[in-house]
Structure formats: structure tokens, C-alpha cells
PDB file of N, CA and C in Angstrom:
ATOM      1  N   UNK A   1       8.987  10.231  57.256  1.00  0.00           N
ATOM      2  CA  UNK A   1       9.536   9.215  56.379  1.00  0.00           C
ATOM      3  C   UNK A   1      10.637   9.838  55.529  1.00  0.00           C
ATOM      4  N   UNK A   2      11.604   9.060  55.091  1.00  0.00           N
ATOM      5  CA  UNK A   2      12.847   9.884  54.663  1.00  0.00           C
ATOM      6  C   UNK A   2      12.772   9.532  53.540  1.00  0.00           C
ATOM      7  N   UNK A   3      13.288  10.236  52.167  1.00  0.00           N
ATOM      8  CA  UNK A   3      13.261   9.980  50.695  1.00  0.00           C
ATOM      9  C   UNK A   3      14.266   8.504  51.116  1.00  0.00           C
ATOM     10  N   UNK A   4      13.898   7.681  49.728  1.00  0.00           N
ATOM     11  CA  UNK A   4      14.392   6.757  49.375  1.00  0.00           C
ATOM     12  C   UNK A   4      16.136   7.198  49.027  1.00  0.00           C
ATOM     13  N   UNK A   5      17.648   6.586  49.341  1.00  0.00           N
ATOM     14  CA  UNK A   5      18.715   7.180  48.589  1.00  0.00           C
ATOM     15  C   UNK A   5      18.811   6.584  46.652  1.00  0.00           C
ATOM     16  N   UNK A   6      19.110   7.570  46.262  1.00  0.00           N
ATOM     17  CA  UNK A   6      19.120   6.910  44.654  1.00  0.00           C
ATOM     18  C   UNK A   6      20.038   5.576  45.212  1.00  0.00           C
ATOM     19  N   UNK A   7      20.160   4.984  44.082  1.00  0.00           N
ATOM     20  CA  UNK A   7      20.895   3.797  43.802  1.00  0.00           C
ATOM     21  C   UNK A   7      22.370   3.805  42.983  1.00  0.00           C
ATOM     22  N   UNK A   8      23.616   3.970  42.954  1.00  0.00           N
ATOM     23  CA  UNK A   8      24.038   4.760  42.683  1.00  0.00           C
ATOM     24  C   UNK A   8      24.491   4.055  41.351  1.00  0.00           C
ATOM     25  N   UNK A   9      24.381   4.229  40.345  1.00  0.00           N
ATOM     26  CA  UNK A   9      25.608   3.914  38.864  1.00  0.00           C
ATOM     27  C   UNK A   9      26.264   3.391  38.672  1.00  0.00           C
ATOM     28  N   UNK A  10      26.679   2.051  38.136  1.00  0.00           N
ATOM     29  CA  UNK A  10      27.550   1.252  38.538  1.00  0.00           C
ATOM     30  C   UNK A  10      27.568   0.473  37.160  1.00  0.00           C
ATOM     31  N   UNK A  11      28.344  -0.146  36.450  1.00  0.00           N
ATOM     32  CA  UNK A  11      28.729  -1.235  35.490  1.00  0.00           C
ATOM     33  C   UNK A  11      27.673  -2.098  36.000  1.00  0.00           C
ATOM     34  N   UNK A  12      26.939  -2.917  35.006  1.00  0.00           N
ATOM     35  CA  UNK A  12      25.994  -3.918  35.735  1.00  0.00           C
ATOM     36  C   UNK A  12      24.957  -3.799  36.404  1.00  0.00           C
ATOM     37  N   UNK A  13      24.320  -2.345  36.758  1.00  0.00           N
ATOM     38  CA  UNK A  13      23.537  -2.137  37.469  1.00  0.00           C
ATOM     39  C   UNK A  13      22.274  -2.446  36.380  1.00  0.00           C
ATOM     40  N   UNK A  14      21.232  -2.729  36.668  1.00  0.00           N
ATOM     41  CA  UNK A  14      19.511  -2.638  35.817  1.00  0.00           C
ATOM     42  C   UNK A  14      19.327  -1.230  35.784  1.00  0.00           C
ATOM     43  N   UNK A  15      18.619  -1.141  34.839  1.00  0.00           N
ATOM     44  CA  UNK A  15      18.740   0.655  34.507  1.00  0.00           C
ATOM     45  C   UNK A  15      16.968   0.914  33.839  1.00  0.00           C
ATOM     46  N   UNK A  16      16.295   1.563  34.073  1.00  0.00           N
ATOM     47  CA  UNK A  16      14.730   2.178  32.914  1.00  0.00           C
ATOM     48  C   UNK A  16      15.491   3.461  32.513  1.00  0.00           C
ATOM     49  N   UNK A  17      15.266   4.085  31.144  1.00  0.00           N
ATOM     50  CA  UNK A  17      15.729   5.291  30.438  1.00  0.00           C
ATOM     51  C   UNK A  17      14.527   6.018  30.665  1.00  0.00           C
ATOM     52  N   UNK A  18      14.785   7.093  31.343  1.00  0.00           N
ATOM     53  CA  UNK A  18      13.654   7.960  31.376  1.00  0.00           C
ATOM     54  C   UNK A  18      13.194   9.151  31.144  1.00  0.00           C
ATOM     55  N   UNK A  19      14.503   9.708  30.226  1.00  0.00           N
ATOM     56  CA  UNK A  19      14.334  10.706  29.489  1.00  0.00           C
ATOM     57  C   UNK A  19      15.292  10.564  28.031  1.00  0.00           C
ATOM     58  N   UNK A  20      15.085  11.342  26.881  1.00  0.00           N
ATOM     59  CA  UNK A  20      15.647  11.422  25.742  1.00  0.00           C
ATOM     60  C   UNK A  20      15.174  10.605  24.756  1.00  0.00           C
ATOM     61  N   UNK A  21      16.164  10.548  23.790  1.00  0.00           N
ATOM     62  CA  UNK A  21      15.339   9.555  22.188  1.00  0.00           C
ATOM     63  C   UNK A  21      15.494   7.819  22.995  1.00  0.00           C
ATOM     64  N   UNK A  22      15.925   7.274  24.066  1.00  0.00           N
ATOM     65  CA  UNK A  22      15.430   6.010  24.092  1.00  0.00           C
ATOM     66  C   UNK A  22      14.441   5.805  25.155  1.00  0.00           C
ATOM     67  N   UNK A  23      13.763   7.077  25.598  1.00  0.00           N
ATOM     68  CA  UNK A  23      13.110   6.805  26.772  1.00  0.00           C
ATOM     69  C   UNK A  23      11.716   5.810  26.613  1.00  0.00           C
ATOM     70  N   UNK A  24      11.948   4.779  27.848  1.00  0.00           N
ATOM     71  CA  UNK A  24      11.004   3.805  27.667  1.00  0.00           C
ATOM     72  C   UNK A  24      11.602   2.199  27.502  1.00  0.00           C
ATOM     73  N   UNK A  25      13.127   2.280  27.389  1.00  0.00           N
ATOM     74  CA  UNK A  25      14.054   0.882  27.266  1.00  0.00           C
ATOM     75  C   UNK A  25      14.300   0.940  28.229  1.00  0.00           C
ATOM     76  N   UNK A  26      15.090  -0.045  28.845  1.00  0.00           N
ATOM     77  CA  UNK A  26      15.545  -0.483  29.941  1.00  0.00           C
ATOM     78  C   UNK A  26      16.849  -1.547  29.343  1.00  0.00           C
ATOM     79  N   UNK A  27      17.725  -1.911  30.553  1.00  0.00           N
ATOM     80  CA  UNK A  27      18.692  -3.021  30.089  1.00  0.00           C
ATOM     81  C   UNK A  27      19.558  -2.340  31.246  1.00  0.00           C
ATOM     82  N   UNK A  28      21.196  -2.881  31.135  1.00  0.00           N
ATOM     83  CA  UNK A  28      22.287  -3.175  31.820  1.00  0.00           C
ATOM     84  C   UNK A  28      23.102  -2.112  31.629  1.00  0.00           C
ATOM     85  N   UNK A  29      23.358  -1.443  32.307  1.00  0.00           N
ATOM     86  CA  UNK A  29      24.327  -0.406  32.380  1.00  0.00           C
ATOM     87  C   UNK A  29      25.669  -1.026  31.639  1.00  0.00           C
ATOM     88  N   UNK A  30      26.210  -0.130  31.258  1.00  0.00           N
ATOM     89  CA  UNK A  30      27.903  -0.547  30.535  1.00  0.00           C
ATOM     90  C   UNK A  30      29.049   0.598  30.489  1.00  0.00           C
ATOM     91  N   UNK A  31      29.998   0.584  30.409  1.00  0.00           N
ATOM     92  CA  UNK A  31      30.921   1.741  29.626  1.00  0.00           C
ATOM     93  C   UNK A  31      30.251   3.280  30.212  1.00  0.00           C
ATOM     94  N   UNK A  32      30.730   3.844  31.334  1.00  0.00           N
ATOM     95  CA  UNK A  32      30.510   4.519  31.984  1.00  0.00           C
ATOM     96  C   UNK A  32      31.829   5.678  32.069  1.00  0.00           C
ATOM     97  N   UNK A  33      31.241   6.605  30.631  1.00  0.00           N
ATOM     98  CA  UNK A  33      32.357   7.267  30.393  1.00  0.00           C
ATOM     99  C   UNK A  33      32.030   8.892  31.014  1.00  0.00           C
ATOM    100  N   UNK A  34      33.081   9.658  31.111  1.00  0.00           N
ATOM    101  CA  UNK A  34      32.535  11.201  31.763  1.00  0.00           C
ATOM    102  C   UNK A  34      33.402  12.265  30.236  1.00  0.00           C
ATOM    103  N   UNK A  35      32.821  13.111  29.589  1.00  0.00           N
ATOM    104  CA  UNK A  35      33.502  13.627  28.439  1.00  0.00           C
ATOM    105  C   UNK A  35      34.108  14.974  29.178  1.00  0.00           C
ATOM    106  N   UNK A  36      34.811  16.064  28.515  1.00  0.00           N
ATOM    107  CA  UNK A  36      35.656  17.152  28.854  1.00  0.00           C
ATOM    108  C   UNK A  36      34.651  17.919  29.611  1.00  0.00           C
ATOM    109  N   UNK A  37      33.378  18.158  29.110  1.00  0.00           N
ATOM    110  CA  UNK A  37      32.471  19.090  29.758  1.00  0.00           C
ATOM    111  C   UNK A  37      31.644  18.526  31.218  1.00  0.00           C
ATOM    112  N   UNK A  38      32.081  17.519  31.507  1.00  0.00           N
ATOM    113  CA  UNK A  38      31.482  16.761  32.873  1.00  0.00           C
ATOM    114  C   UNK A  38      30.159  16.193  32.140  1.00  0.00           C
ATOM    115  N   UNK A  39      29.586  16.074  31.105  1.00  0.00           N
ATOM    116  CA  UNK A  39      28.454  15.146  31.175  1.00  0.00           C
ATOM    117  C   UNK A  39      28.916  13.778  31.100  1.00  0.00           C
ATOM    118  N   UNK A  40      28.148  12.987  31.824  1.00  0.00           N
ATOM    119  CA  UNK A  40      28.338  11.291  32.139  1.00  0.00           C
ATOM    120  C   UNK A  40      27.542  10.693  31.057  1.00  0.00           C
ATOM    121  N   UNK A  41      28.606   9.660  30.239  1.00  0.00           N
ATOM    122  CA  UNK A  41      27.479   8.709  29.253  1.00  0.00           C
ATOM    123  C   UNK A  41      27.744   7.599  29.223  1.00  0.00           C
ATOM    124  N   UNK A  42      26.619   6.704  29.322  1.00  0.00           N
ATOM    125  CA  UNK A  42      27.023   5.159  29.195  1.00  0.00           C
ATOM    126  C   UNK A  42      26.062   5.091  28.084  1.00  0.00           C
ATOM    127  N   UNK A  43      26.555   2.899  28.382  1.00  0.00           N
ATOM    128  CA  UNK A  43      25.921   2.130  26.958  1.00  0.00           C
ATOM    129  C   UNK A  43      25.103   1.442  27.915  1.00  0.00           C
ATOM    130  N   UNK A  44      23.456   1.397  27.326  1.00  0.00           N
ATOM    131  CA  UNK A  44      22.856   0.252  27.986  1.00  0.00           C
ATOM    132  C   UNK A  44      22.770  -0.703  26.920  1.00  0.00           C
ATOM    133  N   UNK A  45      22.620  -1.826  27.555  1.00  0.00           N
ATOM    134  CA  UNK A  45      22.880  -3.674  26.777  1.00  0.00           C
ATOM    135  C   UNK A  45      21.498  -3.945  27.058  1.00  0.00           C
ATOM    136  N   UNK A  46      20.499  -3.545  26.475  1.00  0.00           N
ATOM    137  CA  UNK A  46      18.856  -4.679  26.379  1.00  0.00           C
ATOM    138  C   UNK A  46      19.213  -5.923  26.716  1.00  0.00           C
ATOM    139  N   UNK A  47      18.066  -6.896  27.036  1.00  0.00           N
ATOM    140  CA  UNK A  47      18.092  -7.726  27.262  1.00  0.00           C
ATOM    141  C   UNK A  47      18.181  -8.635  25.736  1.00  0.00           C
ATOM    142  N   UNK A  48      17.772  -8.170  24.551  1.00  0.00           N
ATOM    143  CA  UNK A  48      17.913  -8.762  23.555  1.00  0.00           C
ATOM    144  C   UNK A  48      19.445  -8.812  22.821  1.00  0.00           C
ATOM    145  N   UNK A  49      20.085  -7.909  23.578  1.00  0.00           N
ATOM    146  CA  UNK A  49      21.657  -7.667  22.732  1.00  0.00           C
ATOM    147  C   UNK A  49      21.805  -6.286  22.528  1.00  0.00           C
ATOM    148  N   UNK A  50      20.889  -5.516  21.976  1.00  0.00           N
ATOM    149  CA  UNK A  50      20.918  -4.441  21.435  1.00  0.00           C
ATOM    150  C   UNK A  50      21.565  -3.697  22.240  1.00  0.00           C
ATOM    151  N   UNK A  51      22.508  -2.941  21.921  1.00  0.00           N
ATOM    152  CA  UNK A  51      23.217  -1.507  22.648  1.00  0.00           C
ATOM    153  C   UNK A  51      22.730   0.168  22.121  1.00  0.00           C
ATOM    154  N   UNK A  52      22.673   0.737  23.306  1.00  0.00           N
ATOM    155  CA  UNK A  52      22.851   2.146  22.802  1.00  0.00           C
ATOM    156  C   UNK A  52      23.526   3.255  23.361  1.00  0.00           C
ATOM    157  N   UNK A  53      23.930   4.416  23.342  1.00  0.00           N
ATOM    158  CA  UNK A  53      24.416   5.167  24.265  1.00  0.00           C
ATOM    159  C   UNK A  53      23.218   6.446  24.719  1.00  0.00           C
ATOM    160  N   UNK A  54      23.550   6.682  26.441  1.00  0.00           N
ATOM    161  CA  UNK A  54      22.524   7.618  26.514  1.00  0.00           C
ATOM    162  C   UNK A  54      23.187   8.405  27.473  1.00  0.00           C
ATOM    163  N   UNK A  55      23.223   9.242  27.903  1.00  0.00           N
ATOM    164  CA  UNK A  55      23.538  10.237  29.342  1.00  0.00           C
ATOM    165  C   UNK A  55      22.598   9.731  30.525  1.00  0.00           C
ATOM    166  N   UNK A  56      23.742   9.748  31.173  1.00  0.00           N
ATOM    167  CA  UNK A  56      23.597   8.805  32.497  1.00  0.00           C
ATOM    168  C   UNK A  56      21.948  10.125  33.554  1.00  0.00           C
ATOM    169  N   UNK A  57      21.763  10.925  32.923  1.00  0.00           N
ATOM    170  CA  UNK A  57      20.945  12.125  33.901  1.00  0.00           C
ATOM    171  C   UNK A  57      19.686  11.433  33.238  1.00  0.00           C
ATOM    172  N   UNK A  58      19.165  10.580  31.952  1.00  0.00           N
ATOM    173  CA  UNK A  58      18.437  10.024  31.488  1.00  0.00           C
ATOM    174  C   UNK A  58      17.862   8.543  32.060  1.00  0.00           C
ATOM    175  N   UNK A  59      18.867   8.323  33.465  1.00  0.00           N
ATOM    176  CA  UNK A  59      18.848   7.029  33.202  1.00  0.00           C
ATOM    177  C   UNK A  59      18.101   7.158  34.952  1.00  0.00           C
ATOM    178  N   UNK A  60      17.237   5.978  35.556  1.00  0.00           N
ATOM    179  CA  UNK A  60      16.643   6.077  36.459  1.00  0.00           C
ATOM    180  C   UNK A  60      17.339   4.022  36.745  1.00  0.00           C
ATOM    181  N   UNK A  61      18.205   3.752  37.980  1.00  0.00           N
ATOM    182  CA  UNK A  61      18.879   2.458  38.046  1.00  0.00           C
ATOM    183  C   UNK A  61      17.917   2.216  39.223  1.00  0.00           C
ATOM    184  N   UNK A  62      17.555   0.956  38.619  1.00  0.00           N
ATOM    185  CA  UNK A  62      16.743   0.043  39.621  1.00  0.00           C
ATOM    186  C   UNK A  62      17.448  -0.533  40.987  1.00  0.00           C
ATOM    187  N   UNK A  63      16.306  -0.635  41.804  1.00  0.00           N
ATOM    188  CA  UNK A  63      16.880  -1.168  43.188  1.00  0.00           C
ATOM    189  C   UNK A  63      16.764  -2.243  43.192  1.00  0.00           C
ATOM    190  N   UNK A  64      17.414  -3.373  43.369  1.00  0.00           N
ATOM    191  CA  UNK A  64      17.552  -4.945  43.949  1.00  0.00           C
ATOM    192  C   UNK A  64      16.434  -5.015  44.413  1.00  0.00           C
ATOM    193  N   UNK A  65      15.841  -5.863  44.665  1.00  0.00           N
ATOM    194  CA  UNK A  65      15.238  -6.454  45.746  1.00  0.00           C
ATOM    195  C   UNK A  65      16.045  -7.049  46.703  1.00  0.00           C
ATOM    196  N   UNK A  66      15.612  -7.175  47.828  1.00  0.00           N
ATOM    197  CA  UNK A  66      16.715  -7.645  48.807  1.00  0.00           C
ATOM    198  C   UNK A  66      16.946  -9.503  48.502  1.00  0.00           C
ATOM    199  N   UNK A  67      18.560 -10.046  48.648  1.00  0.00           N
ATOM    200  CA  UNK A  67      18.496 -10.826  48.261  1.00  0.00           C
ATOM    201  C   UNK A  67      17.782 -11.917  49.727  1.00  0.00           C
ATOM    202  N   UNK A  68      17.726 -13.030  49.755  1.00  0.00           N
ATOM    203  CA  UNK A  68      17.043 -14.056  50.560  1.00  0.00           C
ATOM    204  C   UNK A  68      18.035 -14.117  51.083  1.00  0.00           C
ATOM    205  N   UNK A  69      19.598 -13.966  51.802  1.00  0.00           N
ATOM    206  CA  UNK A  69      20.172 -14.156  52.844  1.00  0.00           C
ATOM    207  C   UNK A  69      19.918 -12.791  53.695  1.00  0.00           C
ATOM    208  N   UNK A  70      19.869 -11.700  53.175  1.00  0.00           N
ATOM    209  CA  UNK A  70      19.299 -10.250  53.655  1.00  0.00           C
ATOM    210  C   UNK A  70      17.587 -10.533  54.532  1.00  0.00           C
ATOM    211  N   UNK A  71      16.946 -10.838  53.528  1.00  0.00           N
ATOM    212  CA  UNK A  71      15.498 -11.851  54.350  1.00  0.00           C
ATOM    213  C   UNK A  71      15.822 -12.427  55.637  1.00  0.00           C
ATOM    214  N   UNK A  72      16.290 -13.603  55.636  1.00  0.00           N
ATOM    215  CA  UNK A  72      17.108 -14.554  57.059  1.00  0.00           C
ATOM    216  C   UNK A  72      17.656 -14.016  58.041  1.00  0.00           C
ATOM    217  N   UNK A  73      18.192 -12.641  57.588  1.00  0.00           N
ATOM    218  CA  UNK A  73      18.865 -11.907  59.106  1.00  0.00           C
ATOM    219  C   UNK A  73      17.669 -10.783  59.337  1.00  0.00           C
ATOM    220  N   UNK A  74      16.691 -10.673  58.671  1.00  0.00           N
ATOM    221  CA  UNK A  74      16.407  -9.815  59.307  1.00  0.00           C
ATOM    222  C   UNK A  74      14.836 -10.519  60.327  1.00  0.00           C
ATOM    223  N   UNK A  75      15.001 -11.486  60.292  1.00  0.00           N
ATOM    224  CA  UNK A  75      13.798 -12.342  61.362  1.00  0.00           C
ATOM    225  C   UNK A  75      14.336 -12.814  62.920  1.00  0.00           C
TER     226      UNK A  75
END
């Protein structure tokens, strides 16, 4: 059986934080910046509004479920 591929980072993607001071939120990826030293940081958007910034190595992005036209071709 072959590892699952991550999911890759994207504006908009669903995101769980799974390491650092917000670990345990979840929300919407945003603002996907890279600073001088190569670390990657975005903003996640909660579902309530709330924003925060975290390093993207913190962040674990959820997989879709497949949508229902993906379902239909595969019968």
C-alpha cells in the first residue's frame, strides 16, 4: 500500500494546526507568504472570522472528499 500524497497548500485550502501556540484550530488557508530565511507563513480564517498567522510546517491541509461527479465516473 503506498503512503497517502500530502495535499498540497494552496489559498482556500481547509487546514487543522498541528503544531505551535494555535495547535488544535482549524479554518481556511490565506496569504501564503515565504520570508528571507525560506520559512513559509500563512493566515488561517476560522470559521467564525477570526484570523491568525502560523508557519505553514504547523499546518496539516485536509483532503476533499471526492466530489459526486468524481463518484459517477467511477461506476
Amino acid at each position: 500500500m503506498e503512503p497517502a500524497m500530502p495535499t498540497k497548500l494552496a489559498e482556500g485550502a481547509k487546514c487543522d494546526v498541528i503544531g505551535g501556540t494555535h495547535k488544535g484550530k482549524s479554518g481556511v488557508v490565506r496569504d501564503i507568504k515565504t520570508g528571507k530565511t525560506g520559512h513559509v507563513s500563512i493566515t488561517v480564517v476560522e470559521a467564525g472570522g477570526e484570523r491568525f498567522k502560523t508557519l505553514a510546517k504547523n499546518v496539516s491541509v485536509k483532503r476533499e472528499p471526492a466530489s459526486t461527479d468524481e463518484l459517477s465516473c467511477r461506476q
